[in-house]
Protein backbone atom coordinates (compact mmCIF):
# COMPACT_ATOMS: atom_id res chain seq x y z
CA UNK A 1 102.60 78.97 87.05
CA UNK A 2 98.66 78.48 88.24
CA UNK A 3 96.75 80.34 85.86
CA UNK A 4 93.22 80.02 83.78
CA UNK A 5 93.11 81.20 79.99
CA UNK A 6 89.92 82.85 79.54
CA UNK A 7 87.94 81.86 76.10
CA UNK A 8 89.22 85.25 74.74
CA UNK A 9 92.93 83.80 75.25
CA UNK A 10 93.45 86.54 78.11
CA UNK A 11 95.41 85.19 80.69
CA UNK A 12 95.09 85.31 85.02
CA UNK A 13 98.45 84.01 86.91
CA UNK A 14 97.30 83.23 90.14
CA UNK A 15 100.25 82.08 91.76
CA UNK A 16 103.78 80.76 90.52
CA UNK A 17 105.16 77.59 92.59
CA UNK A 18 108.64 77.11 93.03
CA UNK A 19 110.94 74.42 94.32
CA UNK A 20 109.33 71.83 97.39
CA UNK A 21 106.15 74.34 96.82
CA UNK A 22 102.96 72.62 96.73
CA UNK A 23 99.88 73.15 94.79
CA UNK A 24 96.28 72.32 94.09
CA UNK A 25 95.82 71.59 97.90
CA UNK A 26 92.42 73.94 97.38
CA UNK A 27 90.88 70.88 96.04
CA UNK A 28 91.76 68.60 99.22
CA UNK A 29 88.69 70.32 100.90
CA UNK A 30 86.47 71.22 98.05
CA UNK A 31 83.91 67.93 97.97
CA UNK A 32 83.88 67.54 94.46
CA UNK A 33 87.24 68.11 93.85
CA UNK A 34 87.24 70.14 90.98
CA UNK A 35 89.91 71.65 89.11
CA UNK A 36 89.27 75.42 88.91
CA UNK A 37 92.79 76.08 87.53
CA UNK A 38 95.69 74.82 84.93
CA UNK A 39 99.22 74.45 85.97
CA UNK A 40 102.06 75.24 83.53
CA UNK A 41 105.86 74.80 84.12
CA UNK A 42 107.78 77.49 83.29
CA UNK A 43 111.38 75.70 83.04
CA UNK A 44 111.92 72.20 83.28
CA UNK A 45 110.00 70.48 86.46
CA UNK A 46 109.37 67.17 88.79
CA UNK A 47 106.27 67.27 89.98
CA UNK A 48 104.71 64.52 92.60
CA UNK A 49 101.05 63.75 92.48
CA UNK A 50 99.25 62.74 95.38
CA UNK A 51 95.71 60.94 95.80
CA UNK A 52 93.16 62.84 97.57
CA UNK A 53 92.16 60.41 99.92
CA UNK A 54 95.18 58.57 101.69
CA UNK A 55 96.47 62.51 101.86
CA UNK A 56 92.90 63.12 103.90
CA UNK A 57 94.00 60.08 106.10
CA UNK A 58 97.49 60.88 106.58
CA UNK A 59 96.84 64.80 107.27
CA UNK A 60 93.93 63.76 109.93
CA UNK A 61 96.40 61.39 111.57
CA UNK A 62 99.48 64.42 111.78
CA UNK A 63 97.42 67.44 113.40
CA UNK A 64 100.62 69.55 112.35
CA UNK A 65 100.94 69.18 109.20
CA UNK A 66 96.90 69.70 108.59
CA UNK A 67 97.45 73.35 110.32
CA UNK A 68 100.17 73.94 108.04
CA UNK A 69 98.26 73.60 105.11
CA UNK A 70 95.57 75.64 106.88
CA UNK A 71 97.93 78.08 107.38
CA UNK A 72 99.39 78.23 103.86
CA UNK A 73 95.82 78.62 102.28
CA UNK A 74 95.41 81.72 105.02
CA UNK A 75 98.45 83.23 103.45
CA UNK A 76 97.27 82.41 99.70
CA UNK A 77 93.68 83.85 100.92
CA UNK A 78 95.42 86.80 101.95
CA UNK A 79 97.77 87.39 99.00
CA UNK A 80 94.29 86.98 96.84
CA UNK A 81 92.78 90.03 99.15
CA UNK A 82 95.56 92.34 98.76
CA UNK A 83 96.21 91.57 94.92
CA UNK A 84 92.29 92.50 94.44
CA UNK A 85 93.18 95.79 96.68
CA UNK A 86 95.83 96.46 94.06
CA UNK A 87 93.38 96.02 91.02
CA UNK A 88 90.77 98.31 92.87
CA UNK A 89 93.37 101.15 94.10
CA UNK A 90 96.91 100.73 91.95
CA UNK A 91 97.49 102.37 88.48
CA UNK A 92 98.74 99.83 86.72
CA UNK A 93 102.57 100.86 87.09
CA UNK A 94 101.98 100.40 90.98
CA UNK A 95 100.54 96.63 90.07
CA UNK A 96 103.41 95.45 88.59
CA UNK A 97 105.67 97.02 91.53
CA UNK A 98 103.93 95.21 93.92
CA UNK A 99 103.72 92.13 92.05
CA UNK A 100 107.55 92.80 91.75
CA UNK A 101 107.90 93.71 95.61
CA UNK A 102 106.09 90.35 96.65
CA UNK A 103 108.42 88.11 94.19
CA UNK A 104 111.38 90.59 95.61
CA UNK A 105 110.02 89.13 98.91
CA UNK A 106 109.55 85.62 98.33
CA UNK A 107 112.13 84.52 95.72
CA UNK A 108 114.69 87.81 95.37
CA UNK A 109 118.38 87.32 95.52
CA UNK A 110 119.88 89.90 97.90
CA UNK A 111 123.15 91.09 95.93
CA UNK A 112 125.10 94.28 95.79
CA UNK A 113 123.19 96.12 93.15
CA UNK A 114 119.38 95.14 94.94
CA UNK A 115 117.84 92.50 94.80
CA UNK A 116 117.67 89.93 91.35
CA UNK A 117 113.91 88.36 90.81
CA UNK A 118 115.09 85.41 88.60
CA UNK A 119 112.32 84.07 87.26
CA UNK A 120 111.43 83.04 83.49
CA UNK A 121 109.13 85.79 84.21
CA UNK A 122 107.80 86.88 80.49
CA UNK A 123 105.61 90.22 80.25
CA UNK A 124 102.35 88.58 79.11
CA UNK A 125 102.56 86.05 82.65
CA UNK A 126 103.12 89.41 84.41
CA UNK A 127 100.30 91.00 82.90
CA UNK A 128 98.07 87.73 84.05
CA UNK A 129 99.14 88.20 87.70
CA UNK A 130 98.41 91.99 87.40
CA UNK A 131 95.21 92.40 85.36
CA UNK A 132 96.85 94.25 82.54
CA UNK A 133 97.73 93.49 79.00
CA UNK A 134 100.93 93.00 77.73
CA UNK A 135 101.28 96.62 76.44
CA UNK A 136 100.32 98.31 79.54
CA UNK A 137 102.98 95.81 81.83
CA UNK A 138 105.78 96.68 78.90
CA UNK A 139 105.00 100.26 79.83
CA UNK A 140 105.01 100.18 83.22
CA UNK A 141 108.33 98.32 83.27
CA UNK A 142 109.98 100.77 80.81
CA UNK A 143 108.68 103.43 83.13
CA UNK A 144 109.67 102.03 86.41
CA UNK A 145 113.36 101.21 84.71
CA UNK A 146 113.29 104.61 83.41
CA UNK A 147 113.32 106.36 86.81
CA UNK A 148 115.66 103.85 88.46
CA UNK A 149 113.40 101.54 90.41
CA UNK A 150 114.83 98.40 88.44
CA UNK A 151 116.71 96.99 86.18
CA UNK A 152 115.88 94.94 83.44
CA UNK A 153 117.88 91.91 81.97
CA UNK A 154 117.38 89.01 80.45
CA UNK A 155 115.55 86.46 82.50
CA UNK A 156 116.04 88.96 85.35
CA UNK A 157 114.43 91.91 86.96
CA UNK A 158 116.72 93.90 89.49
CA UNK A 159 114.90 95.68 92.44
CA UNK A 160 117.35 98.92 93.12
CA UNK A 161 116.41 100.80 96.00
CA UNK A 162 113.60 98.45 98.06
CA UNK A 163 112.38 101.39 100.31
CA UNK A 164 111.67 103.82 97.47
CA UNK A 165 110.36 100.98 95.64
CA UNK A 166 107.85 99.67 98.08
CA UNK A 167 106.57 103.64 98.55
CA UNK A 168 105.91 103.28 94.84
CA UNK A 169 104.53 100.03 94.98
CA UNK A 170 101.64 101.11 97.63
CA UNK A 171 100.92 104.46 95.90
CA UNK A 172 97.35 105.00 94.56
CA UNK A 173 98.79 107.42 91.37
């Protein structure tokens, strides 16, 4: 999870890294290099640090691989746009189902019943990637549960209908 604790103890989840994901490559073209967020494993993790500056010389000597990276910070720059669109437009019930529609997305298990988000996933890192507090995501999720949009479980969240999920997930009420 890549996060920042605010001195009030209130919690923003930027992004949460998986498997052969990298992250921190913001600093690789920031000149002073700064740190502007924490990283915090959620379950037990590897993780392989890299220096700064043989990276620089290896990703100006493989083209490819530089555009890659420039390509995944688009995508991160994008996700960033469209999760302050949610903040700005979304109750907070349609925050957390499009936070739950883009982890659907990008790390869902397609089964029978919909499709399983298993993450270690705990309501107060929720409420960091959606600008809520605890209470509010614990409502939202007993609400969206309640009229059949998911299941809950533990260490699971089950997405049951995508379509009428997404329509709820990019409604302004």
């Amino acid at each position: 999870m890549i996060g920042r604790v605010g001195e009030g103890g209130g919690q923003v989840v930027f992004a949460i890294a998986g498997p052969g994901e990298v992250f921190g490559e913001l600093s690789l073209f920031d000149n002073e290099g700064e740190r502007t967020a924490d990283a915090q494993a959620l379950k037990s993790s590897v993780c392989l640090v890299i220096a700064k500056a043989p990276l620089l010389r290896f990703l100006t000597a493989q083209p490819r691989l530089l555009l890659r990276i420039i390509a995944s910070l688009s995508v991160y720059i994008r996700r960033k746009g469209a999760a302050m669109g949610d903040v700005a437009f979304l109750d907070i019930s349609g925050r957390v189902a499009s936070k739950l529609a883009e982890l659907a997305d990008s790390r869902g298990l397609q089964t029978s019943d919909g499709i399983v988000i298993e993450l270690p996933l705990s309501q107060r890192v929720l409420a960091g990637m959606v600008g809520a507090s605890r209470e509010n995501v614990n409502r939202a999720l007993r609400r969206l549960s309640d009229v059949g949009y998911i299941r809950q479980s533990r260490g699971s969240i089950t997405m049951l209908d995508g379509d009428r999920f997404r329509r709820r997930a990019s409604s302004h009420v």
